[in-house]
PDB file of N, CA and C in Angstrom:
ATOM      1  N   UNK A   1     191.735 -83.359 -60.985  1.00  0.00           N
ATOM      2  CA  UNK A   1     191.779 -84.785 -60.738  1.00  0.00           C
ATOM      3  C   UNK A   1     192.332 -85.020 -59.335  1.00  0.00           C
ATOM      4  N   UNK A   2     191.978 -85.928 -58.680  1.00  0.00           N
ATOM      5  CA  UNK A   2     192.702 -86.374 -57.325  1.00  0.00           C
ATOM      6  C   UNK A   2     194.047 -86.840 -57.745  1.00  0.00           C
ATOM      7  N   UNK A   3     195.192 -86.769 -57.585  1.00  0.00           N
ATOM      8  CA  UNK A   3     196.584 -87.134 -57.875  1.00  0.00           C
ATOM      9  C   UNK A   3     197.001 -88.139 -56.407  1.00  0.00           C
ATOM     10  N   UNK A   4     196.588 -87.797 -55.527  1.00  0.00           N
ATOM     11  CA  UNK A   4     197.273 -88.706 -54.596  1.00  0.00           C
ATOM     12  C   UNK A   4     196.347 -88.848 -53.500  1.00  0.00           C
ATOM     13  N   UNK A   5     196.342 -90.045 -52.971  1.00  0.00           N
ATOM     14  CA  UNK A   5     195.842 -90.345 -51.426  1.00  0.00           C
ATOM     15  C   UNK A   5     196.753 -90.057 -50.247  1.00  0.00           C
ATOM     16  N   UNK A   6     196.310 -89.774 -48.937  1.00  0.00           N
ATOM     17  CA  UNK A   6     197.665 -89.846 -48.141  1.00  0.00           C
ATOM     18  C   UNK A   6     197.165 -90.845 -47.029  1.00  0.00           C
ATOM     19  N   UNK A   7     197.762 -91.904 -47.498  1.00  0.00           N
ATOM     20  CA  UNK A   7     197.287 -93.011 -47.174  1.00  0.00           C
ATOM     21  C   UNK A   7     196.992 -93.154 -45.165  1.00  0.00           C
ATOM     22  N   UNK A   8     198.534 -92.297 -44.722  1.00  0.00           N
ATOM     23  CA  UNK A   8     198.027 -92.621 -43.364  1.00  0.00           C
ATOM     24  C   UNK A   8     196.867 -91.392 -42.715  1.00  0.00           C
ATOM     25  N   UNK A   9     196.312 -90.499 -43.203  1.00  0.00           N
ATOM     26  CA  UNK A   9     194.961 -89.761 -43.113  1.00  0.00           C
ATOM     27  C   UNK A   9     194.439 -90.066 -43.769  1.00  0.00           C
ATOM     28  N   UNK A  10     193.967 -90.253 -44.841  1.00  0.00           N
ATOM     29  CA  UNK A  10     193.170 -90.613 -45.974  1.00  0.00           C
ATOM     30  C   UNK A  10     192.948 -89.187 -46.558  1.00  0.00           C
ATOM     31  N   UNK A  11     193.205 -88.087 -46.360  1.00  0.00           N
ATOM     32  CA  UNK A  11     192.818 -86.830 -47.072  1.00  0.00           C
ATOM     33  C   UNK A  11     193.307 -87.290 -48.693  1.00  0.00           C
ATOM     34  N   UNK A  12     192.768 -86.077 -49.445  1.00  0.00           N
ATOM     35  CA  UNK A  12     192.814 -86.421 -51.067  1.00  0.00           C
ATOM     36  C   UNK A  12     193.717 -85.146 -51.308  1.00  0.00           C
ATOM     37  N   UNK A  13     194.919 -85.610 -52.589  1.00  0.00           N
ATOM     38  CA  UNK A  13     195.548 -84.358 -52.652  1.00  0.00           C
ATOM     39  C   UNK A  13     195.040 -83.976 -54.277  1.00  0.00           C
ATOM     40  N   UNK A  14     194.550 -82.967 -54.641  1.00  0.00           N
ATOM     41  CA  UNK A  14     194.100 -82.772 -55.754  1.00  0.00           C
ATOM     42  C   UNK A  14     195.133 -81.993 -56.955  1.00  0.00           C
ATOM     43  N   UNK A  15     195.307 -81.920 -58.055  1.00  0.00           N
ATOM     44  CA  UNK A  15     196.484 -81.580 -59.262  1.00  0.00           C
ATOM     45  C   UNK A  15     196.159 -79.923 -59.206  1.00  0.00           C
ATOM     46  N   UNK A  16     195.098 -79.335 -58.484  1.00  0.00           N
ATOM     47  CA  UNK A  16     194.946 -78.382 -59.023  1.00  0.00           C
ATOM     48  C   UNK A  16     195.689 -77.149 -57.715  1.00  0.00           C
ATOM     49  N   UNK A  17     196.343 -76.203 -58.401  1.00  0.00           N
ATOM     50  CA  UNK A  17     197.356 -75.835 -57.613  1.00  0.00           C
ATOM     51  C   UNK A  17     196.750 -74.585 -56.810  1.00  0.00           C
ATOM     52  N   UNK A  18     197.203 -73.787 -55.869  1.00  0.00           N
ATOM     53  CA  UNK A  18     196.214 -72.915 -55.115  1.00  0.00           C
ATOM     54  C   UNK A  18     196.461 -71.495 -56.053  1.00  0.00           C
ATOM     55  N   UNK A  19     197.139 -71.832 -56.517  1.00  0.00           N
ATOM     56  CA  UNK A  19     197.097 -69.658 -57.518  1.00  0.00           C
ATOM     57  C   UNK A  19     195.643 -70.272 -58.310  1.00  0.00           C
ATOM     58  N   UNK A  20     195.437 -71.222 -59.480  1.00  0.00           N
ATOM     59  CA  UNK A  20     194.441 -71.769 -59.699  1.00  0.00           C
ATOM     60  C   UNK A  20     193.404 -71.626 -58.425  1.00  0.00           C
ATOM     61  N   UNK A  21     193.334 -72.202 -57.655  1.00  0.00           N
ATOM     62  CA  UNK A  21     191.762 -72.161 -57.104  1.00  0.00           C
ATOM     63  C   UNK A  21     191.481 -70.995 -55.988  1.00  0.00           C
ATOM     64  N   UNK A  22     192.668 -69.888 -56.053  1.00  0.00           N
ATOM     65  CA  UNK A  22     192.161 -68.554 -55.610  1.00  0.00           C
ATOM     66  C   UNK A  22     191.713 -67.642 -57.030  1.00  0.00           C
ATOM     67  N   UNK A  23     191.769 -68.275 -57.767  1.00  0.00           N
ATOM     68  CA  UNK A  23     191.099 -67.524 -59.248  1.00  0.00           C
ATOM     69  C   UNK A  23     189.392 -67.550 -58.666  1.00  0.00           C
ATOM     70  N   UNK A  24     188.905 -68.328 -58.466  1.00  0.00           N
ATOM     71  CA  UNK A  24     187.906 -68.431 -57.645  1.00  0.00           C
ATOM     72  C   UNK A  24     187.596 -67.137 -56.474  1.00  0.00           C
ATOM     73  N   UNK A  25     188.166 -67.147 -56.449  1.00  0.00           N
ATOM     74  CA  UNK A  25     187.861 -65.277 -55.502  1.00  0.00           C
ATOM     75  C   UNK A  25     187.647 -65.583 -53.780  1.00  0.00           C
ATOM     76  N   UNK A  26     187.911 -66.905 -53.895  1.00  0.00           N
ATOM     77  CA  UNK A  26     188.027 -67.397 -52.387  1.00  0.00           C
ATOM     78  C   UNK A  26     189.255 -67.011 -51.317  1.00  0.00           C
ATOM     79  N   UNK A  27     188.031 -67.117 -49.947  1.00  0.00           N
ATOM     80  CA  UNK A  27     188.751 -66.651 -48.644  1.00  0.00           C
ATOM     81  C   UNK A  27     188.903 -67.670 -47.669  1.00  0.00           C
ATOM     82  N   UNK A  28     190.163 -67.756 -46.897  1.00  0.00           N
ATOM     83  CA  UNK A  28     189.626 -69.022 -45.885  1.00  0.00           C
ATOM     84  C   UNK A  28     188.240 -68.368 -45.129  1.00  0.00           C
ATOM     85  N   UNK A  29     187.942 -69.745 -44.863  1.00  0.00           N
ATOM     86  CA  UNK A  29     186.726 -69.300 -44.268  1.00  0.00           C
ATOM     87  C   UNK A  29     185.046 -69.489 -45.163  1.00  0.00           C
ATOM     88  N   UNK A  30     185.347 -68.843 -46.398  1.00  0.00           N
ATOM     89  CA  UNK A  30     184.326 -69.433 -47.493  1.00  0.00           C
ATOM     90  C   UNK A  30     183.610 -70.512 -47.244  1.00  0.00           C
ATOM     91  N   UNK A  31     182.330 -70.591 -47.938  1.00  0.00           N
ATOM     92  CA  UNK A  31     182.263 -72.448 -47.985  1.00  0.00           C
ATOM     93  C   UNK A  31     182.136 -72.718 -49.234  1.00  0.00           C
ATOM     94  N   UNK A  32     182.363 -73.944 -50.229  1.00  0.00           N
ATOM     95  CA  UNK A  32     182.502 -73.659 -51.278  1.00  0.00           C
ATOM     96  C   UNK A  32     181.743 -75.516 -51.536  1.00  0.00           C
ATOM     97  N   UNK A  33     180.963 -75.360 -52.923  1.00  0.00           N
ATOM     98  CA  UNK A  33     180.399 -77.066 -53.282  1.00  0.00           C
ATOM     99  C   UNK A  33     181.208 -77.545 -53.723  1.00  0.00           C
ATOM    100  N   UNK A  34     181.694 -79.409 -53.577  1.00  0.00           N
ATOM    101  CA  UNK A  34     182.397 -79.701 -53.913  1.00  0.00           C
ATOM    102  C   UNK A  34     181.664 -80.810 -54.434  1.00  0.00           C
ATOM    103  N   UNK A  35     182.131 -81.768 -55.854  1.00  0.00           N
ATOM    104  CA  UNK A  35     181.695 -82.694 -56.126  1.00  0.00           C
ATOM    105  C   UNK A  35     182.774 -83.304 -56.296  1.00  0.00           C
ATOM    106  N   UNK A  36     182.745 -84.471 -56.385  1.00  0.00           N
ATOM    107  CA  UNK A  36     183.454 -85.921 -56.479  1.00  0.00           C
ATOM    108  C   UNK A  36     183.052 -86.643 -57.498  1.00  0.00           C
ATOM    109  N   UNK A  37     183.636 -87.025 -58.518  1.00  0.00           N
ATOM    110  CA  UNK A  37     183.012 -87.944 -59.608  1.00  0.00           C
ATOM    111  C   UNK A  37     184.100 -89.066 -60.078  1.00  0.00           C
ATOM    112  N   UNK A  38     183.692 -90.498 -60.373  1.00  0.00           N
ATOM    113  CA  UNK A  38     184.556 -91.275 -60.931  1.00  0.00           C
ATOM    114  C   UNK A  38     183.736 -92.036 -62.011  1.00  0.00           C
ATOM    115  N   UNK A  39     184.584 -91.114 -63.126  1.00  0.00           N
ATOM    116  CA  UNK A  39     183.876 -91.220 -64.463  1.00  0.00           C
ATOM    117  C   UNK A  39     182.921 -90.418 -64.355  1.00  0.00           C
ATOM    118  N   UNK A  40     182.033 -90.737 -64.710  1.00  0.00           N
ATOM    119  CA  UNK A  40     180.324 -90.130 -64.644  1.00  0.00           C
ATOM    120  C   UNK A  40     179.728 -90.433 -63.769  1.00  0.00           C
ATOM    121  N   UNK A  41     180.067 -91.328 -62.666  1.00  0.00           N
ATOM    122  CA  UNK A  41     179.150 -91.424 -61.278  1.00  0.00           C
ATOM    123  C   UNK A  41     179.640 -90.640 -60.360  1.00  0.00           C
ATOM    124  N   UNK A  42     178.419 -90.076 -59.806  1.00  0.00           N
ATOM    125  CA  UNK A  42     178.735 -88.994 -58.717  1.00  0.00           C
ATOM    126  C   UNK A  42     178.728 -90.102 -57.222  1.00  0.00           C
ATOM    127  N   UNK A  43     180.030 -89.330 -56.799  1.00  0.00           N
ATOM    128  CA  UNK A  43     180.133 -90.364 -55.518  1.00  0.00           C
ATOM    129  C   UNK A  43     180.269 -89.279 -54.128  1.00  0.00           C
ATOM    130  N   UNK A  44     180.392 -87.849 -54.369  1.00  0.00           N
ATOM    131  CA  UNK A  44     179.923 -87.117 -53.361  1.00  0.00           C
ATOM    132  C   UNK A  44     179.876 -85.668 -53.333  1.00  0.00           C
ATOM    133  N   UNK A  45     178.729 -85.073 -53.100  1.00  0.00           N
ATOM    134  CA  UNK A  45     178.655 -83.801 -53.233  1.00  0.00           C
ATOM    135  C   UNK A  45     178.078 -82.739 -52.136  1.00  0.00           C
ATOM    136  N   UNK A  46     178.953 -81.924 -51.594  1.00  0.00           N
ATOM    137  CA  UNK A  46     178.550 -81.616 -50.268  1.00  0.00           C
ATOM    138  C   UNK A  46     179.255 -79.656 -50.374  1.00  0.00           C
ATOM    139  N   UNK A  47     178.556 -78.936 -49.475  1.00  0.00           N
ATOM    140  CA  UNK A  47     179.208 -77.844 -49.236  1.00  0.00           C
ATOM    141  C   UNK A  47     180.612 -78.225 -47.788  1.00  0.00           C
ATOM    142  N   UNK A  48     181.405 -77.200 -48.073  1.00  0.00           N
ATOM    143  CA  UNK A  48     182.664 -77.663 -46.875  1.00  0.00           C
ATOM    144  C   UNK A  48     183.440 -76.601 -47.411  1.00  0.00           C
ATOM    145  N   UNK A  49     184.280 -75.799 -46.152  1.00  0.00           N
ATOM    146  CA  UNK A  49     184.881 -74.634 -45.674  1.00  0.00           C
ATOM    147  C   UNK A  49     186.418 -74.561 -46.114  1.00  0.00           C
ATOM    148  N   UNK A  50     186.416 -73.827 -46.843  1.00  0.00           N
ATOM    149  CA  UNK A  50     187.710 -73.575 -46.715  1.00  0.00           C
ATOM    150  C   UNK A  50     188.894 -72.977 -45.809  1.00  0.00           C
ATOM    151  N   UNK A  51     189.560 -73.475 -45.853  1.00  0.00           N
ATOM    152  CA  UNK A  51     190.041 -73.787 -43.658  1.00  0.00           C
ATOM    153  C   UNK A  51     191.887 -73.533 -43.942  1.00  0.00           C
ATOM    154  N   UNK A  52     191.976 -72.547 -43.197  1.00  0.00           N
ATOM    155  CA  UNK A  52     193.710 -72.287 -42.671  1.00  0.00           C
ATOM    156  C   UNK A  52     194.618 -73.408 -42.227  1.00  0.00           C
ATOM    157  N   UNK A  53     193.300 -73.949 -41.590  1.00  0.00           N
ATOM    158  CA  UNK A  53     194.214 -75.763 -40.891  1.00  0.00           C
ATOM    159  C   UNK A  53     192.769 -75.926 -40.132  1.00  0.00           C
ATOM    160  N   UNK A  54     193.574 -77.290 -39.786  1.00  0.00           N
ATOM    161  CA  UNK A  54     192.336 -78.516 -39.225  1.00  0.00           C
ATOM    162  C   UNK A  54     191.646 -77.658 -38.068  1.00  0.00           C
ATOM    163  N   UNK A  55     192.128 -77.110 -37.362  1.00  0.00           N
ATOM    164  CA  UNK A  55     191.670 -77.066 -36.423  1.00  0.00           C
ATOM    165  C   UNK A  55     190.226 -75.624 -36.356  1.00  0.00           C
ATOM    166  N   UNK A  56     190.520 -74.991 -37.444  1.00  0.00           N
ATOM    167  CA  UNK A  56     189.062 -74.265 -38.100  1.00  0.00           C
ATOM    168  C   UNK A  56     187.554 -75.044 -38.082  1.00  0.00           C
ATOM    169  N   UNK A  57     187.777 -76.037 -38.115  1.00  0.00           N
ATOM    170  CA  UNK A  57     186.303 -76.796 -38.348  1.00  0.00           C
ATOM    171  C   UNK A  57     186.768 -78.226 -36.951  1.00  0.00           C
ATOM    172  N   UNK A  58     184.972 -78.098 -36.744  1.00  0.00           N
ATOM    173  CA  UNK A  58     184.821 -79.397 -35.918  1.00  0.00           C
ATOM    174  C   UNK A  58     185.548 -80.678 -36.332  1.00  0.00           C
ATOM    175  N   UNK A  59     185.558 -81.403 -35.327  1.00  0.00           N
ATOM    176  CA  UNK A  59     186.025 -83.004 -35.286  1.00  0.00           C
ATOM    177  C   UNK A  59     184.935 -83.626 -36.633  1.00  0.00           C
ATOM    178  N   UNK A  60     185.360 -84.585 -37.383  1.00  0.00           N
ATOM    179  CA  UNK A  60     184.577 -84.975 -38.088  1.00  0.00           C
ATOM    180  C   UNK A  60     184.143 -84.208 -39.358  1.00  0.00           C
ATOM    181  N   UNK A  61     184.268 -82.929 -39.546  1.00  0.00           N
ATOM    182  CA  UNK A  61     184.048 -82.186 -40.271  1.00  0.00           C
ATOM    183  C   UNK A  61     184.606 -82.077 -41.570  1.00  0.00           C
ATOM    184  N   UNK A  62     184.076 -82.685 -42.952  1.00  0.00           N
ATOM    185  CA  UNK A  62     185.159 -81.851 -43.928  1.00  0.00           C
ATOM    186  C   UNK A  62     185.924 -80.639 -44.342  1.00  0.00           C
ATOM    187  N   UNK A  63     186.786 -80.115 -44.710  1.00  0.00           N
ATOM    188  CA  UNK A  63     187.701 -79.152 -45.347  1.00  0.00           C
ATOM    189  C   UNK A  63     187.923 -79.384 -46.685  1.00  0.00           C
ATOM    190  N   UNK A  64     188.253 -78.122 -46.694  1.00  0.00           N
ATOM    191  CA  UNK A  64     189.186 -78.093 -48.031  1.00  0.00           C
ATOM    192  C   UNK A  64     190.346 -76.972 -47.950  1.00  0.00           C
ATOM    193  N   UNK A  65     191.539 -77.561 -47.829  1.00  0.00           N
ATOM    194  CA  UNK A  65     192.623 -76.911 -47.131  1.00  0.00           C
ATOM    195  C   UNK A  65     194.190 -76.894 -48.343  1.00  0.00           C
ATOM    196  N   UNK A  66     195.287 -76.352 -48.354  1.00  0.00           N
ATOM    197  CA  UNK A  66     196.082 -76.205 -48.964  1.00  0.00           C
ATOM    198  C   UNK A  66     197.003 -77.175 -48.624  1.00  0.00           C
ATOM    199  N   UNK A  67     197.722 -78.135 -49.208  1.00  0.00           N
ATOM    200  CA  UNK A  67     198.609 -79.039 -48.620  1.00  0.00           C
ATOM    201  C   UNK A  67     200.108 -78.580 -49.106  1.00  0.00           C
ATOM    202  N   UNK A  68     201.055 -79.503 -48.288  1.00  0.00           N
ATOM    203  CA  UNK A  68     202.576 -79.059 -48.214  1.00  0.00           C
ATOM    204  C   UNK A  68     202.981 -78.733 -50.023  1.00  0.00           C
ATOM    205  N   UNK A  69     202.138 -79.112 -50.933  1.00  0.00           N
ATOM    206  CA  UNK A  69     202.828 -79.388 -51.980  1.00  0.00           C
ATOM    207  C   UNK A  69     202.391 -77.784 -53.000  1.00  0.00           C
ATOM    208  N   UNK A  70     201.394 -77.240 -52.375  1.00  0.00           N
ATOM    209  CA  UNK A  70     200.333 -75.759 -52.333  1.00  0.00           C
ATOM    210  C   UNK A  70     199.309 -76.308 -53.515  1.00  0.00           C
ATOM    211  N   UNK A  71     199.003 -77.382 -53.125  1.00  0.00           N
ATOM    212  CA  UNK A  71     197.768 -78.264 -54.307  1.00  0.00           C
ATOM    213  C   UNK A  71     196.775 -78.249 -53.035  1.00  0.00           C
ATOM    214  N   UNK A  72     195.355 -78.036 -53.259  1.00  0.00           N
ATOM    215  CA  UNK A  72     194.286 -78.239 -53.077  1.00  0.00           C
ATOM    216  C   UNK A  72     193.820 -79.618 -52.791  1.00  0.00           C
ATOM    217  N   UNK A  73     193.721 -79.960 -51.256  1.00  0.00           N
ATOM    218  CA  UNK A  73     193.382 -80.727 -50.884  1.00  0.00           C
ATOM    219  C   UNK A  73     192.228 -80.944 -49.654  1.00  0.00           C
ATOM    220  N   UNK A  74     191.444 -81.746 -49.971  1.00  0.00           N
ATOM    221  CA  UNK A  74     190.121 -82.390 -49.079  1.00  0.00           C
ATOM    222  C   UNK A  74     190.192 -83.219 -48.000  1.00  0.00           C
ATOM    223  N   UNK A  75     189.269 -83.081 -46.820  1.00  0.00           N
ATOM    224  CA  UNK A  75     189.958 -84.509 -45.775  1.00  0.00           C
ATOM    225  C   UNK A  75     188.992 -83.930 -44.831  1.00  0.00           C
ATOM    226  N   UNK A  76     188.599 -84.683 -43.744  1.00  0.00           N
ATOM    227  CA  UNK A  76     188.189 -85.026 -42.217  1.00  0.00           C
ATOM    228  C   UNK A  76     188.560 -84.464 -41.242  1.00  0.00           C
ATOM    229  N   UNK A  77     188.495 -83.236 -40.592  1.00  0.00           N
ATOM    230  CA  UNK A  77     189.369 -83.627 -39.424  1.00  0.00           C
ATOM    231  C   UNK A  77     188.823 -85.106 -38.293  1.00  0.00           C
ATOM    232  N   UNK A  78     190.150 -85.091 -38.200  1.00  0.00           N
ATOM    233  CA  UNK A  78     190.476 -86.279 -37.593  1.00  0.00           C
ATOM    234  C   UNK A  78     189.944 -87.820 -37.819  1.00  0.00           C
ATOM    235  N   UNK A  79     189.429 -88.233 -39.042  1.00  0.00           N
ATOM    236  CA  UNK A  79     188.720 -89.155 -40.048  1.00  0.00           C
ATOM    237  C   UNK A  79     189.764 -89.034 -41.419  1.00  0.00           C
ATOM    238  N   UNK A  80     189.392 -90.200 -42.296  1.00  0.00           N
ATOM    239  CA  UNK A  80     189.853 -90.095 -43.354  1.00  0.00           C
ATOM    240  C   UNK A  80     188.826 -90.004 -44.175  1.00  0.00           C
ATOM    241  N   UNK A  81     188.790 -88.737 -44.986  1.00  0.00           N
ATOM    242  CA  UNK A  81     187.972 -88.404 -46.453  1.00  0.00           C
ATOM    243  C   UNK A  81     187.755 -89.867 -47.069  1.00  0.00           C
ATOM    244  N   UNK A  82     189.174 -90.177 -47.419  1.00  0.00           N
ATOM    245  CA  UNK A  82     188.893 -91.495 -48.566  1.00  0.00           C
ATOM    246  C   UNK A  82     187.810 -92.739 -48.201  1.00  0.00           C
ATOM    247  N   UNK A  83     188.358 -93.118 -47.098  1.00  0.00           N
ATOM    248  CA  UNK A  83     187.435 -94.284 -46.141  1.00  0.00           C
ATOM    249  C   UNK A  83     185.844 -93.907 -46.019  1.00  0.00           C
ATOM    250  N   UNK A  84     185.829 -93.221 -45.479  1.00  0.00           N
ATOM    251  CA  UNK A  84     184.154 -92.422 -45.533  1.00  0.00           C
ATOM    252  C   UNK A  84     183.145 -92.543 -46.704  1.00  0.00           C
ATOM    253  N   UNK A  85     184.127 -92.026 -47.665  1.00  0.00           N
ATOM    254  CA  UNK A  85     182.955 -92.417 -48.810  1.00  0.00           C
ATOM    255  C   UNK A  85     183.565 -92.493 -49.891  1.00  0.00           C
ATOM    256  N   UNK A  86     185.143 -93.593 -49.709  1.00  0.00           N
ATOM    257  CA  UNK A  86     184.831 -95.201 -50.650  1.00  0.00           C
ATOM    258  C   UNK A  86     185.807 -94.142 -51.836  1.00  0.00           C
ATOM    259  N   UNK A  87     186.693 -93.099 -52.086  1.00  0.00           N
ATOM    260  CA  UNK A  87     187.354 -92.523 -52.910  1.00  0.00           C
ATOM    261  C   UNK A  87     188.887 -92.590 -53.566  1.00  0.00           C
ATOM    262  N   UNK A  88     189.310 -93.020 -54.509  1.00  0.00           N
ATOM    263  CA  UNK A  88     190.220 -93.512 -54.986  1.00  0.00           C
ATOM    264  C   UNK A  88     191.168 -92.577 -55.820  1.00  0.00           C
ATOM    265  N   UNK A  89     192.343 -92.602 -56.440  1.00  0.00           N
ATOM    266  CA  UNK A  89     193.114 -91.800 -56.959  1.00  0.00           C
ATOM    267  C   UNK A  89     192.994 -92.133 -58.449  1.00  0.00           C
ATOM    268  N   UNK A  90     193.592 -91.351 -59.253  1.00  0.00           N
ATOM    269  CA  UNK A  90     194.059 -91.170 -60.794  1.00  0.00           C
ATOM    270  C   UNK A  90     193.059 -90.789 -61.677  1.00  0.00           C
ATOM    271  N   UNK A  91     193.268 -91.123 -62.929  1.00  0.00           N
ATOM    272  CA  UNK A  91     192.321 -90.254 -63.822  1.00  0.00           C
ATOM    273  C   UNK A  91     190.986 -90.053 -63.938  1.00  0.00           C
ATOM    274  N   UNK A  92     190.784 -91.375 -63.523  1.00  0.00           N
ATOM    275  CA  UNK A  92     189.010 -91.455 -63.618  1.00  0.00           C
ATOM    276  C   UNK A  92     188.312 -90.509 -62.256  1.00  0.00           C
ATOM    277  N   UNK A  93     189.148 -89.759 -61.362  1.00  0.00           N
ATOM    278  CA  UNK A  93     188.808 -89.260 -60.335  1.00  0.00           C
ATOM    279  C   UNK A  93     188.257 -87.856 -60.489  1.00  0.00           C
ATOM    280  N   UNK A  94     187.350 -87.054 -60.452  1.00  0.00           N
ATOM    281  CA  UNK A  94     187.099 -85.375 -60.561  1.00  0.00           C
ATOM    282  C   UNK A  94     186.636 -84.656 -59.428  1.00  0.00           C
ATOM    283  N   UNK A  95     187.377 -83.713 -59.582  1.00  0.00           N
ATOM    284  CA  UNK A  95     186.977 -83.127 -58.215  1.00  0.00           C
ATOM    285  C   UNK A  95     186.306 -81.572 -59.398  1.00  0.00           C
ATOM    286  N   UNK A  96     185.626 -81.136 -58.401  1.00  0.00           N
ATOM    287  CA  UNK A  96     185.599 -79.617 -58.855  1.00  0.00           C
ATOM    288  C   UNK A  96     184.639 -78.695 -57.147  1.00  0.00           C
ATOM    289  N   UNK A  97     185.089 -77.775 -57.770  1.00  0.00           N
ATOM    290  CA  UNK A  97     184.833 -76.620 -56.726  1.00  0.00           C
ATOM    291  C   UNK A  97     184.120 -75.727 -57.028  1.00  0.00           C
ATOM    292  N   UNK A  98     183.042 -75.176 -56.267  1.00  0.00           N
ATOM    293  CA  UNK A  98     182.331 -74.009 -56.876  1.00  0.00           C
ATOM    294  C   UNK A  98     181.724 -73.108 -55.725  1.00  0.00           C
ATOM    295  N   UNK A  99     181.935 -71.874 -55.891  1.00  0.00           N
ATOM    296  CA  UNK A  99     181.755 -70.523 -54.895  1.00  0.00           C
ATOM    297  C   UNK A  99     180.373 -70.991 -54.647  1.00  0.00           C
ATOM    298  N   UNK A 100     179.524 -70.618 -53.371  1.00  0.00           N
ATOM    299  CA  UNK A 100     178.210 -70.771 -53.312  1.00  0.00           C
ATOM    300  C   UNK A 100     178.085 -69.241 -51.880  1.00  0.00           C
TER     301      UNK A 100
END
């Protein structure tokens, strides 16, 4: 689930913790599909890199990077994830990840 916005980037911080999503067999660097769902509507689904820090991927570019809290989190460099395409916090929110 998305658990938090960070409101002054807009990146998404997700519940799911990184020992969890290296079960996945992922490397930085990977690229991995990500979908977005609230409820049952899909609101975005895209491949995007899993990244050491921002500065791995172009300006504009999504990630999917480890945040201070070691939860799995999504974002822009230098853009906000949330703003872009309209994404909100709490239960009705799903994220999921998948090796490609």
């Amino acid at each position: 689930m998305i658990d938090i916005l960070d409101v002054r980037f807009g990146n998404l911080w997700t519940n799911i913790g990184c020992k969890l999503f290296y079960n996945l067999d992922v490397q930085y660097g990977d690229r991995l599909e990500v979908k977005i769902q609230n409820d049952t509507r899909k609101v975005y689904k895209n491949r995007m890199v899993f990244a050491r820090s921002f500065a791995a991927v172009s300006v504009g570019e999504p990630l999917i990077y480890v945040n201070s809290l070691e939860n799995i989190g999504v974002a822009l460099n230098q853009g906000s994830f949330a703003k872009a395409y309209n994404i909100g916090t709490g239960t009705s929110w799903h994220i999921s990840f998948q090796k490609v």
